[in-house]
N, C-alpha and C. Protein backbone atom coordinates (compact mmCIF):
# COMPACT_ATOMS: atom_id res chain seq x y z
N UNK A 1 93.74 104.29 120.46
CA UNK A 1 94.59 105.25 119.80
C UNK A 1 94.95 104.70 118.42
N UNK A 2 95.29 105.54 117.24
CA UNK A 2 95.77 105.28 116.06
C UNK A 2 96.89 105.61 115.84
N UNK A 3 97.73 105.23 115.14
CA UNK A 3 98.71 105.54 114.49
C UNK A 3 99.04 105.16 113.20
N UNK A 4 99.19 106.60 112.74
CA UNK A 4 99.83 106.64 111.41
C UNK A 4 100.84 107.33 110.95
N UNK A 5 101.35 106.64 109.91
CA UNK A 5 102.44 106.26 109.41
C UNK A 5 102.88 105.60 108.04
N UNK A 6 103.83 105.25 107.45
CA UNK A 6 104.42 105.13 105.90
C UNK A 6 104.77 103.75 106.24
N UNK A 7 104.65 102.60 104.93
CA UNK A 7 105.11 101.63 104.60
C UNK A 7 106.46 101.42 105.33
N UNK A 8 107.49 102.01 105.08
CA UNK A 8 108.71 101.86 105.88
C UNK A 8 108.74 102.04 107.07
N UNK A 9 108.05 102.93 107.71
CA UNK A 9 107.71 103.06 109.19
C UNK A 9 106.93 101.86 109.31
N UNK A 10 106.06 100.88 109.11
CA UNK A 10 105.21 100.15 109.69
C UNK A 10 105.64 99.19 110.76
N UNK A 11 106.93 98.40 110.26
CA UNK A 11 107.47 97.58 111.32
C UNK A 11 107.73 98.04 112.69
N UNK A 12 108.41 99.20 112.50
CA UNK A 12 109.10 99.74 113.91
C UNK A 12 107.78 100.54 114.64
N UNK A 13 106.63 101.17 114.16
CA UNK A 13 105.58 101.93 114.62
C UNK A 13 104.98 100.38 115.22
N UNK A 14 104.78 99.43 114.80
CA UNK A 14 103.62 98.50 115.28
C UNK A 14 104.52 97.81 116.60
N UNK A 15 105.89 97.44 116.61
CA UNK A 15 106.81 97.42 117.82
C UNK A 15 106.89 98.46 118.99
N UNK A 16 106.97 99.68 118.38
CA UNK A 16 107.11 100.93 119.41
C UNK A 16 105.32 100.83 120.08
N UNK A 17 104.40 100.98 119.58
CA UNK A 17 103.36 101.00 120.04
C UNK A 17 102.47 99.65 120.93
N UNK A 18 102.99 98.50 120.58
CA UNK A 18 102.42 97.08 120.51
C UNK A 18 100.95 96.99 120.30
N UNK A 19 100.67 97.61 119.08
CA UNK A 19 99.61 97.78 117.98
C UNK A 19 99.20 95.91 117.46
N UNK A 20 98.39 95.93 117.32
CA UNK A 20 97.26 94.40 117.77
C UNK A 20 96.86 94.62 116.11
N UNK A 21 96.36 95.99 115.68
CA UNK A 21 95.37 95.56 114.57
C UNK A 21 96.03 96.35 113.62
N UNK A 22 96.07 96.28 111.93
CA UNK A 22 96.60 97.44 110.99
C UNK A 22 95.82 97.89 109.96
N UNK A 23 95.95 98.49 109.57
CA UNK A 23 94.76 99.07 108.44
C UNK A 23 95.97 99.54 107.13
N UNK A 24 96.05 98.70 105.96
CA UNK A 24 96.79 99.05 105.01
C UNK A 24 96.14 99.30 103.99
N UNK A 25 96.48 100.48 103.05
CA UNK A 25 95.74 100.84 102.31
C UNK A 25 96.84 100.84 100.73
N UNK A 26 97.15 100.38 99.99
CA UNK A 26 98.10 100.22 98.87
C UNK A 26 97.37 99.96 97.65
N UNK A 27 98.56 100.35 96.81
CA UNK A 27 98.07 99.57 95.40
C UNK A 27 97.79 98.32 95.29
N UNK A 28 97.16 97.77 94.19
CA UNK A 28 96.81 96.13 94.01
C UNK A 28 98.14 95.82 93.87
N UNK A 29 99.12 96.42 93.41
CA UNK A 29 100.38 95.19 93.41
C UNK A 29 101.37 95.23 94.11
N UNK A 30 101.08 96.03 95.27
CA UNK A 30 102.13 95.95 96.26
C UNK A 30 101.88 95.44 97.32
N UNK A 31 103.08 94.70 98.05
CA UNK A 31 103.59 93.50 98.96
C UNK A 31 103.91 94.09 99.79
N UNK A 32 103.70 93.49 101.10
CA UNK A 32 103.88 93.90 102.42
C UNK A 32 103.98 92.82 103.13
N UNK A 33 105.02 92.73 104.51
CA UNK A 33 105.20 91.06 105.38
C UNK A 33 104.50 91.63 106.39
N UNK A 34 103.42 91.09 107.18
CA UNK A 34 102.45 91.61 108.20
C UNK A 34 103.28 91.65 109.47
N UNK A 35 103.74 92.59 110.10
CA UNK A 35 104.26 92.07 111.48
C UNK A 35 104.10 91.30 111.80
N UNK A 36 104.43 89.98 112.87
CA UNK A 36 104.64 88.96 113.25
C UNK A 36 103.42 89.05 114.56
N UNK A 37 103.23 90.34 115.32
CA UNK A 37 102.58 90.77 116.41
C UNK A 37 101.06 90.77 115.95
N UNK A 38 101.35 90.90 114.90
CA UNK A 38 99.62 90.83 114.41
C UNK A 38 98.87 89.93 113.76
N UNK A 39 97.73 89.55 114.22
CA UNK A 39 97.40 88.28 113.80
C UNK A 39 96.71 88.82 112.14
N UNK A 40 96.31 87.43 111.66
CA UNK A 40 95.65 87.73 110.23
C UNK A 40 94.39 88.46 110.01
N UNK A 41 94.10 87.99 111.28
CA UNK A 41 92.22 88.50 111.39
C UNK A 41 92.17 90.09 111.69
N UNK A 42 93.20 90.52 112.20
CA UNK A 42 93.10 91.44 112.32
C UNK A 42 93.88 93.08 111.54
N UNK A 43 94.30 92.53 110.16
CA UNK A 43 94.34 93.04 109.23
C UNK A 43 93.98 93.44 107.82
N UNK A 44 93.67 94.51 107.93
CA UNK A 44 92.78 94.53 107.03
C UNK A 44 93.62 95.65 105.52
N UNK A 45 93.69 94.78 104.78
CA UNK A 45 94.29 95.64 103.71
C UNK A 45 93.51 95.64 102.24
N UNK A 46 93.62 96.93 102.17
CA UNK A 46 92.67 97.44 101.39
C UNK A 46 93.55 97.87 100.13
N UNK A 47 93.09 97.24 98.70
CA UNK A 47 93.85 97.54 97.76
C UNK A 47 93.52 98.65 96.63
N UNK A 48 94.19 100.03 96.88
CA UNK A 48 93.74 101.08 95.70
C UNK A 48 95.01 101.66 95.51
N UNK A 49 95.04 102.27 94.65
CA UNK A 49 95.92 103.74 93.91
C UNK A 49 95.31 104.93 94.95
N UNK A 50 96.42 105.65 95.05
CA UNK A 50 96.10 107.17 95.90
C UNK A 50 95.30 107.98 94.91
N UNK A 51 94.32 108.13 94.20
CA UNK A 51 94.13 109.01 93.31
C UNK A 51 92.65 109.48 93.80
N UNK A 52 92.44 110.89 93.37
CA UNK A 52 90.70 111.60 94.15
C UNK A 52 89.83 110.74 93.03
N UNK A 53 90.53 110.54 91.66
CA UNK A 53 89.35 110.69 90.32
C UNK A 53 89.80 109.28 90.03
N UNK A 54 88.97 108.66 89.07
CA UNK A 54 89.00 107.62 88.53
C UNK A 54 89.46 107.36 87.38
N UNK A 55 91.00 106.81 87.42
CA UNK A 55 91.69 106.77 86.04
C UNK A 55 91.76 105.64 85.40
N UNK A 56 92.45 105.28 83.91
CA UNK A 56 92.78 104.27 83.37
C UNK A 56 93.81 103.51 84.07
N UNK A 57 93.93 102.23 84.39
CA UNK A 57 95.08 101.40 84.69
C UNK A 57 95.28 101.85 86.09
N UNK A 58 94.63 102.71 87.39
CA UNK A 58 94.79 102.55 88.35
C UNK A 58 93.06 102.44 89.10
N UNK A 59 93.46 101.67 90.61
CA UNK A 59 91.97 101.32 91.22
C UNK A 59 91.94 102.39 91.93
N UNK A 60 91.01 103.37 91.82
CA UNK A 60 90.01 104.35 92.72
C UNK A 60 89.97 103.79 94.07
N UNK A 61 89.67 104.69 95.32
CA UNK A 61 88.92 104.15 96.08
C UNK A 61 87.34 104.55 95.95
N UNK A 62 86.90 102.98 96.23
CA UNK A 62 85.62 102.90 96.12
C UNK A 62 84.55 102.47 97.26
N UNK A 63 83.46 102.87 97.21
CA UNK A 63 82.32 102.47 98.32
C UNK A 63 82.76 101.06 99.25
N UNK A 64 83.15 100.39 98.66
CA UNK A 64 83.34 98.58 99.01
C UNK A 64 84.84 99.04 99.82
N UNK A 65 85.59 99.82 99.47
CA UNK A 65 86.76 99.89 100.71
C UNK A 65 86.68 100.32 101.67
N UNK A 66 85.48 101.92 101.23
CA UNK A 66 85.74 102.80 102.84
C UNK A 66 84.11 101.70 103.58
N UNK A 67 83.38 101.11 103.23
CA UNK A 67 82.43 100.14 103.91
C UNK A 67 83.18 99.23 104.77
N UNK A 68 84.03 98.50 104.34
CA UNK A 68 85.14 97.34 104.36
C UNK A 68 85.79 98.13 105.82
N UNK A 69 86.66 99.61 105.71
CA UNK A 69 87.52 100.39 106.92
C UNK A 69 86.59 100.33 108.17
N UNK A 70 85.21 101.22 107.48
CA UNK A 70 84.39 101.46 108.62
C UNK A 70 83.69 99.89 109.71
N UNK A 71 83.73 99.07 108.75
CA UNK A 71 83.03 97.62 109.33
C UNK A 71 84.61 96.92 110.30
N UNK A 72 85.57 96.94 109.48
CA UNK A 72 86.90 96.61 110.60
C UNK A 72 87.44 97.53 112.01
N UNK A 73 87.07 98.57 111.50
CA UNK A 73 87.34 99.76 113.10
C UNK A 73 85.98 99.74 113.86
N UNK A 74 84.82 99.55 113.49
CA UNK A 74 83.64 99.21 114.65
C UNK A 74 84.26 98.07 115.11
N UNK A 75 84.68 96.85 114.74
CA UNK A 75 84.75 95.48 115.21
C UNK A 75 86.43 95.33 115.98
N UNK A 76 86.92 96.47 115.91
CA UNK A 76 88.48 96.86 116.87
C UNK A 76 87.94 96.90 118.48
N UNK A 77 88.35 95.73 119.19
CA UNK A 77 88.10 95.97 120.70
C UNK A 77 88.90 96.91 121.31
N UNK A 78 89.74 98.08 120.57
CA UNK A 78 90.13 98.85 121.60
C UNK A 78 91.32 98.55 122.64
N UNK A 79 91.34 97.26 122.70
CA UNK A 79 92.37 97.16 124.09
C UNK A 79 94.42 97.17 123.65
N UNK A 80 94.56 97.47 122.29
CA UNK A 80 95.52 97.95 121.78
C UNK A 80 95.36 98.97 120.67
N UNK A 81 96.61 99.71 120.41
CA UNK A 81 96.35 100.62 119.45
C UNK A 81 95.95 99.60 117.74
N UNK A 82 95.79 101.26 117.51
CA UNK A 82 95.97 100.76 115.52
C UNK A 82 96.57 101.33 114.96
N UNK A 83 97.76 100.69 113.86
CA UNK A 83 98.04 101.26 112.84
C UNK A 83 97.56 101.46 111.42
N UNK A 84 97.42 102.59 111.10
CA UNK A 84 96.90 102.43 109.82
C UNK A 84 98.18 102.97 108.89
N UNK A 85 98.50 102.47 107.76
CA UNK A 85 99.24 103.20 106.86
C UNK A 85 98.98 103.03 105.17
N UNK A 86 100.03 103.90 104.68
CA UNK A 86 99.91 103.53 103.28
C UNK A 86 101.20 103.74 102.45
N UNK A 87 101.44 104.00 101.56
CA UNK A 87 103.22 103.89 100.74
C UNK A 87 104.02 105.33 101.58
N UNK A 88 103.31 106.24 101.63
CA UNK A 88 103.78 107.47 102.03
C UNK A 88 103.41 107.76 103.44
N UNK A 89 102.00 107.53 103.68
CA UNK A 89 102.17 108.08 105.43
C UNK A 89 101.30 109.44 104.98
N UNK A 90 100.86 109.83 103.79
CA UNK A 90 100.76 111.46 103.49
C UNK A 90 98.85 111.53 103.38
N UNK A 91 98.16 110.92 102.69
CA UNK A 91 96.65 111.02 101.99
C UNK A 91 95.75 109.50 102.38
N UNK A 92 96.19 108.37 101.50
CA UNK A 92 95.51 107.26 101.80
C UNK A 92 95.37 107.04 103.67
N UNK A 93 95.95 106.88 104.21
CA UNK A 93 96.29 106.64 105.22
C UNK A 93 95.50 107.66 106.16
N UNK A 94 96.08 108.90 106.31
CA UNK A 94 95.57 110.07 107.07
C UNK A 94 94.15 109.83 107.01
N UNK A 95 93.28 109.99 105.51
CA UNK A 95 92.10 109.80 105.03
C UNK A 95 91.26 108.67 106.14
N UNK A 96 91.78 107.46 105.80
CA UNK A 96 91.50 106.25 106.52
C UNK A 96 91.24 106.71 108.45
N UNK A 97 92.61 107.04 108.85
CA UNK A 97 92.44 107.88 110.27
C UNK A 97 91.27 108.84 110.77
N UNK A 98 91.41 109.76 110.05
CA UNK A 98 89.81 110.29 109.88
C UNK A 98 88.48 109.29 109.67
N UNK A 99 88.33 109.01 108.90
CA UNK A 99 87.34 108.47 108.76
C UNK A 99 86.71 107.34 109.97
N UNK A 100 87.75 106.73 110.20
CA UNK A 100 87.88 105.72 111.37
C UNK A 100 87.27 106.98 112.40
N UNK A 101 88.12 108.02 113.22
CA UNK A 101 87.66 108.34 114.18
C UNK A 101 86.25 108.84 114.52
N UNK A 102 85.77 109.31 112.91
CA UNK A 102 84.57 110.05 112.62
C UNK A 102 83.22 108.74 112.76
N UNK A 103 84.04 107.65 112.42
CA UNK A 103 82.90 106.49 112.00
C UNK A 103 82.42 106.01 114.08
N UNK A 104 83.85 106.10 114.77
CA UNK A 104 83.52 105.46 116.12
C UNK A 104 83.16 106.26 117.19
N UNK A 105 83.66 107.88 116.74
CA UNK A 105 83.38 109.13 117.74
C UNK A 105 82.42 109.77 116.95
N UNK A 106 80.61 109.32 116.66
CA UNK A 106 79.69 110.30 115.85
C UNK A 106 79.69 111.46 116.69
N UNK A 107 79.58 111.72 117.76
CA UNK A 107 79.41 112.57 118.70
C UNK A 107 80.59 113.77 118.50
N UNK A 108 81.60 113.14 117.90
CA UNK A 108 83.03 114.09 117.86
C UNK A 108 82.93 115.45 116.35
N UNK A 109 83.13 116.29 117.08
CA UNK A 109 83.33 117.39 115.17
C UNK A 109 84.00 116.77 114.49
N UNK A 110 84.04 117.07 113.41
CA UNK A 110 84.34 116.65 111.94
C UNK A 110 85.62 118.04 112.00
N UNK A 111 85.84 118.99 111.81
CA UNK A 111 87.07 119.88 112.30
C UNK A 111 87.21 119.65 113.13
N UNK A 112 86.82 119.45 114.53
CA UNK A 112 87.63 119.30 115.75
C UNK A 112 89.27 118.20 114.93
N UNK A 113 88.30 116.89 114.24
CA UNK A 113 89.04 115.57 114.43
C UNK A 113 90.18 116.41 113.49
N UNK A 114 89.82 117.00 112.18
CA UNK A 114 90.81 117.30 110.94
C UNK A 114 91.47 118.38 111.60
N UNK A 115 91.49 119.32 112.21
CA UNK A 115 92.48 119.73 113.21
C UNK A 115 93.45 119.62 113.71
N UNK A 116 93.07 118.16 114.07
CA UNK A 116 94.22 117.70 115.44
C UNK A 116 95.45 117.05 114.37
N UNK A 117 94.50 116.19 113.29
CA UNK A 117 95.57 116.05 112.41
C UNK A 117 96.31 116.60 111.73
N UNK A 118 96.02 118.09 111.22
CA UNK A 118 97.20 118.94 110.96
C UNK A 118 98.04 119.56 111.99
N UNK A 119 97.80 119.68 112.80
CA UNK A 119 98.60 120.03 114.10
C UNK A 119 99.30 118.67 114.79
N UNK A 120 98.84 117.44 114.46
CA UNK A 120 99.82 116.30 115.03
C UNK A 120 100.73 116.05 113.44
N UNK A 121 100.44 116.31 112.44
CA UNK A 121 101.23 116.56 111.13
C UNK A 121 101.54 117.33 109.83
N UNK A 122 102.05 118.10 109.61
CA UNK A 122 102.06 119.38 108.54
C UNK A 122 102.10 118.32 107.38
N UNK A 123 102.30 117.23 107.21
CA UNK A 123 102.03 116.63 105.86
C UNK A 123 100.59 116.07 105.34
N UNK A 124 99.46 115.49 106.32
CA UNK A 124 98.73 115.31 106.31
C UNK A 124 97.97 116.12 105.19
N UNK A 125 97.37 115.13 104.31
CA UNK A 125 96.72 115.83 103.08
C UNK A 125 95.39 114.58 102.50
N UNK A 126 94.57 114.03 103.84
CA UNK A 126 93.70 113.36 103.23
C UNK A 126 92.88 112.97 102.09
N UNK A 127 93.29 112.17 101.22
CA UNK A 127 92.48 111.40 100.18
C UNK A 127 90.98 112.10 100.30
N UNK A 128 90.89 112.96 99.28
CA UNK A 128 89.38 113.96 99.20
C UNK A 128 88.55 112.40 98.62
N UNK A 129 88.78 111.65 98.05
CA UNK A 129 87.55 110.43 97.46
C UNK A 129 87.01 109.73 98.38
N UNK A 130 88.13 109.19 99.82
CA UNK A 130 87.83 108.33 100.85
C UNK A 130 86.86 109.39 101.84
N UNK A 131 87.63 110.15 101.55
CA UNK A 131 86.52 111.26 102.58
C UNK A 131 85.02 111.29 102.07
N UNK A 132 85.28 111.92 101.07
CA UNK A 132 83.54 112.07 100.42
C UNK A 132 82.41 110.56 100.42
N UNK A 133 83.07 109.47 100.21
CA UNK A 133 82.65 108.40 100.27
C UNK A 133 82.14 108.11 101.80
N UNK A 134 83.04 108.29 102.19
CA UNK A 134 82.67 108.18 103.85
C UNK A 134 81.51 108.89 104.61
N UNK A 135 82.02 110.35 104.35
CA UNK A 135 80.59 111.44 104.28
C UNK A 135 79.19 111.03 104.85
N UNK A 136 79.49 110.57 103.02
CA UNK A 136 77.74 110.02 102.80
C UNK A 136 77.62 108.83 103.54
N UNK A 137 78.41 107.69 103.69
CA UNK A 137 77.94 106.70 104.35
C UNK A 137 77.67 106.98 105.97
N UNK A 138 78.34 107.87 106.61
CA UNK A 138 78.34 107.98 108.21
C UNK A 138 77.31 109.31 107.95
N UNK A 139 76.61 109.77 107.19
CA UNK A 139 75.21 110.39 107.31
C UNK A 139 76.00 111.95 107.97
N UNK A 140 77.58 112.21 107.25
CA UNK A 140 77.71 113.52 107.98
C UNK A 140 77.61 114.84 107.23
N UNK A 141 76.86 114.77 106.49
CA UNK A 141 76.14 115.95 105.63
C UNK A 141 77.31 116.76 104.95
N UNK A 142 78.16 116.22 104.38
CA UNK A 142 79.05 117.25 103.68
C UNK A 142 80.39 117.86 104.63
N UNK A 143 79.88 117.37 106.27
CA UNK A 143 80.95 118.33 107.31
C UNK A 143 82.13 117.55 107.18
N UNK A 144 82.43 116.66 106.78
CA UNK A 144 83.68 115.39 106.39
C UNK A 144 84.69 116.23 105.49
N UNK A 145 84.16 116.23 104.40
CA UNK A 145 84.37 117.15 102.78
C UNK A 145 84.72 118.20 103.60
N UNK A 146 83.76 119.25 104.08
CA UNK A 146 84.54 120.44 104.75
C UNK A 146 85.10 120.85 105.42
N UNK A 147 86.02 120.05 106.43
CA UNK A 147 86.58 120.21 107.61
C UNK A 147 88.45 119.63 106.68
N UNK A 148 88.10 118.73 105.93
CA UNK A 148 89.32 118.66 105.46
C UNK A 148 89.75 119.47 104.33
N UNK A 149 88.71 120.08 104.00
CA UNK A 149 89.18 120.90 103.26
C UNK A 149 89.72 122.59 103.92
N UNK A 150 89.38 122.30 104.88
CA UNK A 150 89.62 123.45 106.13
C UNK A 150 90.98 124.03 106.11
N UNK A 151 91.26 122.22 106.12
CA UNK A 151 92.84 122.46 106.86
C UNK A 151 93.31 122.63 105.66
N UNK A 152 93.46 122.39 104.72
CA UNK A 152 94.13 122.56 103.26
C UNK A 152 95.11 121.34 102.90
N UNK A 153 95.84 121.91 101.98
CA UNK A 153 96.79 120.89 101.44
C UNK A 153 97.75 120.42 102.22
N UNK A 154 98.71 119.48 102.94
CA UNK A 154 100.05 119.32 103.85
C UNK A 154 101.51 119.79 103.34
N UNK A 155 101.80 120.06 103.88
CA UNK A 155 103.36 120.16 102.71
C UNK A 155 103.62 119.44 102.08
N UNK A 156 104.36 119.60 100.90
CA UNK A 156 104.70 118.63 100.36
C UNK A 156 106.28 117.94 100.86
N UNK A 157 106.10 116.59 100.85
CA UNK A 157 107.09 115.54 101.71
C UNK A 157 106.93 114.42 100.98
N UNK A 158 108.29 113.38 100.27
CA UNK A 158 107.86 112.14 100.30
C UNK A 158 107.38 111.33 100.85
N UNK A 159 107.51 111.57 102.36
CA UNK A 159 107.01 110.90 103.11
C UNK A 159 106.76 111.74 104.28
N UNK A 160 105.16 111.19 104.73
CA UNK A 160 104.19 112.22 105.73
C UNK A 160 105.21 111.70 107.26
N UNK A 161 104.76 113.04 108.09
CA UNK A 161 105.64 112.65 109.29
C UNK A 161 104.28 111.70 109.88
N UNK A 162 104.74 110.89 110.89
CA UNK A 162 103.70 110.10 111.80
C UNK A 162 103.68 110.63 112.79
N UNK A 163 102.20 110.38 113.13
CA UNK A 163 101.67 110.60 114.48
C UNK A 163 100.28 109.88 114.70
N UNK A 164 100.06 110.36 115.90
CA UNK A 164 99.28 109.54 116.30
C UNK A 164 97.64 110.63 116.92
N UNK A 165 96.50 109.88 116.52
CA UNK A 165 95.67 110.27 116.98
C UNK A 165 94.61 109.77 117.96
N UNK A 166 94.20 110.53 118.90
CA UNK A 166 93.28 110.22 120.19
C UNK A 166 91.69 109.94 119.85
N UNK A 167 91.19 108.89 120.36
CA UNK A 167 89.56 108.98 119.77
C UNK A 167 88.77 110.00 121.15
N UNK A 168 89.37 110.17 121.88
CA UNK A 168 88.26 111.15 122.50
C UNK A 168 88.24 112.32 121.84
């Protein structure tokens, strides 16, 4: 199971759940204290700006991160949850969730998965760059790109509500 969730939520989500592995996704210059429950090896934080396009003075996500997500969630034994998050809980994060479930359930729809996440959260508004990147690497012909674009935009919230998603 995954769970996601916002920077400020991280402590108490990785306690409530007794979550083993985390998936952080932030800017290059922001700091985070790793839960105590989780070892080093099994965090993986990934440093970008939330942005779809590639600007001056902030990092894109790029090929080398969503490679980096997909190579740490194949190598997740499963026998505890995951958290993944990011400053908000709203795009980076959600994005990452998807992609993860799409990368370990090929067999699973691409809407089925973006579905469940607007219905487990009205804020949910996945990172369109991590998606498209992903896409092409998990060979899913564009149905990545279109299933989140299905669901549309999330409300707008400073911070996305959490929830949690099922890999079956």
């Amino acid at each position: 199971m995954i769970h996601v969730c916002s920077l400020s939520r991280l402590h108490a989500t990785v306690r409530m759940t007794r979550a083993r592995h985390i998936v952080t996704l932030l800017g290059v210059e922001d700091r985070i204290e790793r839960p105590a429950a989780v070892p080093e090896a099994n965090h993986l934080f990934l440093r970008m700006h939330d942005i779809s396009i590639p600007a001056d003075g902030f990092v894109a996500p790029e090929a080398a991160h969503v490679e980096n997500l997909i190579h740490f969630v194949q190598g997740w034994d499963r026998a505890a949850p995951m958290v993944v998050h990011c400053w908000a809980g709203i795009s980076r994060s959600t994005a990452a969730a998807f992609v993860s479930v799409c990368a370990l359930k090929p067999e699973r729809e691409e809407r089925d998965i973006a579905w469940t996440i607007r219905r487990a959260s009205p804020t949910a508004t996945p990172n369109i760059r991590i998606v498209t990147l992903a896409d092409a690497m998990l060979g899913r012909k564009g149905r990545m790109v279109a299933a989140v674009e299905a669901i549309g935009r999330g409300a707008f919230a400073e911070e996305g509500v959490p929830f949690r998603l099922e890999l079956a």
